[in-house]
Protein backbone atom coordinates (compact mmCIF):
# COMPACT_ATOMS: atom_id res chain seq x y z
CA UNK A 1 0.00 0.00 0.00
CA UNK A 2 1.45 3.04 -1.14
CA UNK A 3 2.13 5.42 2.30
CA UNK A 4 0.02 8.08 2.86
CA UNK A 5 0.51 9.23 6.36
CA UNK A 6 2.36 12.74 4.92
CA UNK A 7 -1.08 13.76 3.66
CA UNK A 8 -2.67 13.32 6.58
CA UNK A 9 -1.67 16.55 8.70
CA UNK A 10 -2.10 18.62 5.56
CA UNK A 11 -6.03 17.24 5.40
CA UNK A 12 -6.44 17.67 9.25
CA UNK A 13 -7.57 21.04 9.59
CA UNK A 14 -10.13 20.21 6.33
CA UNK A 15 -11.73 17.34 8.56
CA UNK A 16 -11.75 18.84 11.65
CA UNK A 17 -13.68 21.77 10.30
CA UNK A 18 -16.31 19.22 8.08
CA UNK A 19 -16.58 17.81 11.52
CA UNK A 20 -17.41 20.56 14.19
CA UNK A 21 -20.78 21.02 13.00
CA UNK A 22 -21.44 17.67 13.37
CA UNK A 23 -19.50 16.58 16.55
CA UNK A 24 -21.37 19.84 18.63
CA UNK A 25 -24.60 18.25 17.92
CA UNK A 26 -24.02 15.02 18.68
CA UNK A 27 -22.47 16.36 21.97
CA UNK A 28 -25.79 18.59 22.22
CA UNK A 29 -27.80 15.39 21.40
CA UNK A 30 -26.09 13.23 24.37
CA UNK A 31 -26.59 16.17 26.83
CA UNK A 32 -30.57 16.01 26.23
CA UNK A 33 -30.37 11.50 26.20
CA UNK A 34 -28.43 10.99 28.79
CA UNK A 35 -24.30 10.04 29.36
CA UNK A 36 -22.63 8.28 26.71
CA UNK A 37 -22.43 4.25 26.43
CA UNK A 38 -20.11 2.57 29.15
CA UNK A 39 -16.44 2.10 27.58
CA UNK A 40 -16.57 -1.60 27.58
CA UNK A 41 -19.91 -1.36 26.36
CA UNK A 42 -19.01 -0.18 22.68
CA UNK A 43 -21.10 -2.37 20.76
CA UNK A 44 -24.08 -1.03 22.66
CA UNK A 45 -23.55 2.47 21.39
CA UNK A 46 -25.00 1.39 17.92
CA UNK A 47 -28.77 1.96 19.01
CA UNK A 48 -31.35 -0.51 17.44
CA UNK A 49 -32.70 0.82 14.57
CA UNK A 50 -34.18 -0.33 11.30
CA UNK A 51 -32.23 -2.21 9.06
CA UNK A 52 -32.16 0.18 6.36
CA UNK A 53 -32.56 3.76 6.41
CA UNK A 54 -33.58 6.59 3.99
CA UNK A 55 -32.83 3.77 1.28
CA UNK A 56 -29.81 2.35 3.11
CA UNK A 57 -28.62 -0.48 4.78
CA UNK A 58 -27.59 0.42 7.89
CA UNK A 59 -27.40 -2.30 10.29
CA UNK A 60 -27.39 -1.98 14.57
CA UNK A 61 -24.51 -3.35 15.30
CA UNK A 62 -21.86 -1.03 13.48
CA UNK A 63 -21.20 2.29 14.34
CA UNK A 64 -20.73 4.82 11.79
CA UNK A 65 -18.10 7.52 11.13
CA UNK A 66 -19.04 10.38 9.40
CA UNK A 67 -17.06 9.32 6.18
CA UNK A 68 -18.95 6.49 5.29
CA UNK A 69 -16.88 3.70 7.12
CA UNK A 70 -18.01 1.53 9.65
CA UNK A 71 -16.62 -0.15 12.70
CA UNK A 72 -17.97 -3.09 14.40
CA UNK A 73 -16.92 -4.18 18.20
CA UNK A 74 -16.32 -7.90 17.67
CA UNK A 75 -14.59 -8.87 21.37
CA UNK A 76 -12.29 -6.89 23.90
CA UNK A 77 -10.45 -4.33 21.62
CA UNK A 78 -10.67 -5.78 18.32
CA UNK A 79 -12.36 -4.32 15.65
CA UNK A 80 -13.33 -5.15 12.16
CA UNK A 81 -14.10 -2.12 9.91
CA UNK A 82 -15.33 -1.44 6.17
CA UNK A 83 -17.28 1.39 4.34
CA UNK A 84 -21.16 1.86 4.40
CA UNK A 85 -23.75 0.67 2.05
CA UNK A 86 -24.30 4.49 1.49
CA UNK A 87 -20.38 4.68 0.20
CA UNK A 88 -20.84 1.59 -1.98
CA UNK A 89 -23.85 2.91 -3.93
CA UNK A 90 -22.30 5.95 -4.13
CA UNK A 91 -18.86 4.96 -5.76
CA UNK A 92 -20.87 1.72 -7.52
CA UNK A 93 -17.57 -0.04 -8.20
CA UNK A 94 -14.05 -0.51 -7.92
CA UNK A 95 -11.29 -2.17 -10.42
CA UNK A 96 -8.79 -2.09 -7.47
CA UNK A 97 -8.62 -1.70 -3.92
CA UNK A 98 -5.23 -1.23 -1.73
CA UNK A 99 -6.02 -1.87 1.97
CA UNK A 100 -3.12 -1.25 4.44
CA UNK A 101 -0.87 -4.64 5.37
CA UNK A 102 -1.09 -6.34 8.75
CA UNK A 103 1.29 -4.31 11.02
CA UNK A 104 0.30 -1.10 9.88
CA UNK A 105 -0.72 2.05 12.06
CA UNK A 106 -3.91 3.87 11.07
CA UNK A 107 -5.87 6.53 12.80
CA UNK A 108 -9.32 8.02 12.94
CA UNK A 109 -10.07 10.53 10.63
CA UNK A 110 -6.68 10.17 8.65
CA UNK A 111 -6.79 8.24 4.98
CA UNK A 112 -7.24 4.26 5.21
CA UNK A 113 -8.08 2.59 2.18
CA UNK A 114 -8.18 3.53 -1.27
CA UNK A 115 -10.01 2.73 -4.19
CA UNK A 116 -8.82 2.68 -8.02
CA UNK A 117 -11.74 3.06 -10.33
CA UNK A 118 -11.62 4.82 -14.39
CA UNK A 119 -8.06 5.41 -13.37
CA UNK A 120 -9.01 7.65 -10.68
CA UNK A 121 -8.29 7.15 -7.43
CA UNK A 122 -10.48 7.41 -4.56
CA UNK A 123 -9.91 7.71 -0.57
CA UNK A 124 -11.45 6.69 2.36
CA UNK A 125 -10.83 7.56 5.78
CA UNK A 126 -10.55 5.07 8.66
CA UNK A 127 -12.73 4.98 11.45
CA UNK A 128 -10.50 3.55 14.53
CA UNK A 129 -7.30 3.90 15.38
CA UNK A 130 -5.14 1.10 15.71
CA UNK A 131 -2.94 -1.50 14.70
CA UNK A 132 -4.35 -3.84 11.75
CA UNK A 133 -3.89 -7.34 12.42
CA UNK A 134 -5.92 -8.82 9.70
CA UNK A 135 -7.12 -7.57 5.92
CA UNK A 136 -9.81 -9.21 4.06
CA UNK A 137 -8.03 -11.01 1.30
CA UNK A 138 -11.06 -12.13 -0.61
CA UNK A 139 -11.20 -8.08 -1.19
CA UNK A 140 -7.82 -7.74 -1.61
CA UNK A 141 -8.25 -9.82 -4.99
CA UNK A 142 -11.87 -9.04 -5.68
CA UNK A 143 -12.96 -5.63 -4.38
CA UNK A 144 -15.93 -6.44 -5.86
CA UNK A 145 -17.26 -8.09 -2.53
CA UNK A 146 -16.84 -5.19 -0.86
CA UNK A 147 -19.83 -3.44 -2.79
CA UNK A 148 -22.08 -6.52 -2.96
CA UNK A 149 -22.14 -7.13 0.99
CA UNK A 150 -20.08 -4.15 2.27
CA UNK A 151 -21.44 -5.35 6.47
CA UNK A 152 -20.70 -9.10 5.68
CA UNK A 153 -18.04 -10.96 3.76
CA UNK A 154 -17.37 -7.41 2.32
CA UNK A 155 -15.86 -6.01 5.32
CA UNK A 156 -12.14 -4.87 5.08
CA UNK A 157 -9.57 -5.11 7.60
CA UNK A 158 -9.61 -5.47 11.68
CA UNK A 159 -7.47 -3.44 13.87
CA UNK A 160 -6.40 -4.05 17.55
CA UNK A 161 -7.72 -0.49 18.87
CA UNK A 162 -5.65 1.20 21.10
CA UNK A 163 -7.95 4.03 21.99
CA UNK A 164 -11.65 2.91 21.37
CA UNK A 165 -13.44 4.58 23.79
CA UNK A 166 -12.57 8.19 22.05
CA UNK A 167 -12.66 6.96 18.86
CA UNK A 168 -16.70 5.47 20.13
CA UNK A 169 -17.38 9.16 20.95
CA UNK A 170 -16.32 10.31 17.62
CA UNK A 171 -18.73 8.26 15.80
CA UNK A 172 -21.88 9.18 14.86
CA UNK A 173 -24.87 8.21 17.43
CA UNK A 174 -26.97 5.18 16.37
CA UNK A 175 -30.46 7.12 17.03
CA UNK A 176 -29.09 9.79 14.71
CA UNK A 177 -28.24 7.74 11.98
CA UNK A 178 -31.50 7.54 10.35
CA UNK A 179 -31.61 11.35 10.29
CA UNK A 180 -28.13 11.73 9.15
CA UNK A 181 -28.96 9.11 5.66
CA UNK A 182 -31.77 11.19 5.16
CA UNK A 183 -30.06 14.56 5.17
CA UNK A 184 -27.56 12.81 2.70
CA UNK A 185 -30.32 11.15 0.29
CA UNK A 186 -31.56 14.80 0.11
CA UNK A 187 -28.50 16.55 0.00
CA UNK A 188 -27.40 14.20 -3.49
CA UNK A 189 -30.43 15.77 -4.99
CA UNK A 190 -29.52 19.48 -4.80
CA UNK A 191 -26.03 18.21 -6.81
CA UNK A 192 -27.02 17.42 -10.56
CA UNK A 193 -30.24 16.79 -12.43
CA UNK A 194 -31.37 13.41 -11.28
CA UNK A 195 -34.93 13.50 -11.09
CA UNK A 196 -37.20 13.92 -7.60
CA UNK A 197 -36.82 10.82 -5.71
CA UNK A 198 -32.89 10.20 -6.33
CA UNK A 199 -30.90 8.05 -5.45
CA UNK A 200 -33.59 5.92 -5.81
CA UNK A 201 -35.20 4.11 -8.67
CA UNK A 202 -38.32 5.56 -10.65
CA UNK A 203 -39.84 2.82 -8.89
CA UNK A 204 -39.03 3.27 -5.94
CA UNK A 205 -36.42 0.83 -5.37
CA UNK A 206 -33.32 -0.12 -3.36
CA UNK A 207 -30.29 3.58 -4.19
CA UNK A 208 -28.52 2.84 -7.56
CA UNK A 209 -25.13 1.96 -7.90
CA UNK A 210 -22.93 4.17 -8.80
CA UNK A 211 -25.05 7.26 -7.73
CA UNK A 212 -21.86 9.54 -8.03
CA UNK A 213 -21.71 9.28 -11.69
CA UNK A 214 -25.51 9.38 -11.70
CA UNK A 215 -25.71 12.62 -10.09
CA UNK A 216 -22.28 13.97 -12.34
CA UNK A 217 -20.85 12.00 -14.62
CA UNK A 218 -17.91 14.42 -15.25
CA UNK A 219 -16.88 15.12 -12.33
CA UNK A 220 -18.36 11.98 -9.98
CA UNK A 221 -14.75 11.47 -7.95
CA UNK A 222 -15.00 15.21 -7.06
CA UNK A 223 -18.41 14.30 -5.38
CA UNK A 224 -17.53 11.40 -4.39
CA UNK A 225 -14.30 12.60 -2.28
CA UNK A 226 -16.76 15.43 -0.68
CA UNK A 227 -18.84 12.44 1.07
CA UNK A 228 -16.05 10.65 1.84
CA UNK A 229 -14.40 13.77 3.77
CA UNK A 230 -11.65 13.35 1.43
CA UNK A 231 -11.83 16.36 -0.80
């Protein structure tokens, strides 16, 4: 995987700023529900909700970071982590993927994974920090997987965390989730000429792959790296 900690302090001050919106009112939203999950209780702070949202999957037992990764608790401080079902219908497909090797450092916020698609290359950030200590290599070789069942056999690496229970707060609440898909479904919308309704289907069906290049298909990576915090 090609190194790409030296852009990650020059992108820092980008996500911190996407973020602060977002982080004060989730801290607003705790203040009026209550104190935050337990520490060892990590999984819990997914809340039960519907399996898919505003279109979505969106299952309750991953927690979701605000650039369309995921992280899911599995036991003590390991953590398996891949990108939504929002990011996969938004990016469609991928001819490549480069996930970082066993052994490798990654940190919230800072550029995990990328993508190689129309020889363009697209980011993701990670949502945990921590050491990886395993990569899917049935993605590795087929990235396809990881847009077909992106919360299943899709999922991409698992990290040892060494500081979950800030990197919990960071994520986005599960009883805000549904509102959160829904400001996003809306949001693709006010970006191109799809028609009323988008990302869905005329019929009303499940979001369309590859809604990026729906919604502009000059300039799709540029909207796709805005979701993805990546721009």
């Amino acid at each position: 995987m090609i190194i790409l900690s030296h852009l990650y302090h020059a992108r820092q001050a980008e996500y911190i700023i996407a973020l602060l919106g977002l982080f004060g009112f989730i801290a607003f939203w705790r203040v009026l529900n209550g104190p935050s999950a337990r520490p060892e209780a990590a999984r819990e702070a997914a809340v039960s909700f519907s399996e898919r949202l505003a279109g979505f999957l969106a299952p309750s037992d991953v927690m979701f970071h605000p650039g369309h990764a995921w992280a899911r608790v599995e036991s003590g401080d390991t953590v398996t982590v891949g990108m939504s079902d929002f990011a996969a219908k938004l990016l469609g497909s991928a001819d490549s993927i480069s996930l970082p090797k066993p052994g490798t450092k990654v940190k919230q916020g800072s550029l995990g994974w990328g993508f190689k698609t129309d020889s363009r290359v697209i980011h993701m950030l990670s949502p945990m920090e921590g050491e990886v200590v395993e990569v899917n290599e049935a993605v590795a070789s087929s990235p396809g997987k990881a847009f077909e069942d992106p919360y299943g056999s899709g999922w991409l690496f698992r990290v040892k965390s060494s500081n979950l229970t800030a990197n919990t707060k960071n994520m986005i609440p599960g009883a805000m989730v549904g509102e959160w898909l829904e400001s996003l479904r809306r949001s693709l919308g006010d970006h191109g000429s799809m028609q009323p309704g988008a990302p869905t289907y005329a019929d009303g069906g499940e979001p369309i792959r590859g809604i990026a290049r729906a919604v502009d298909p000059e300039k799709w990576d540029e909207l796709t790296r805005e979701y993805f915090l990546t721009k």
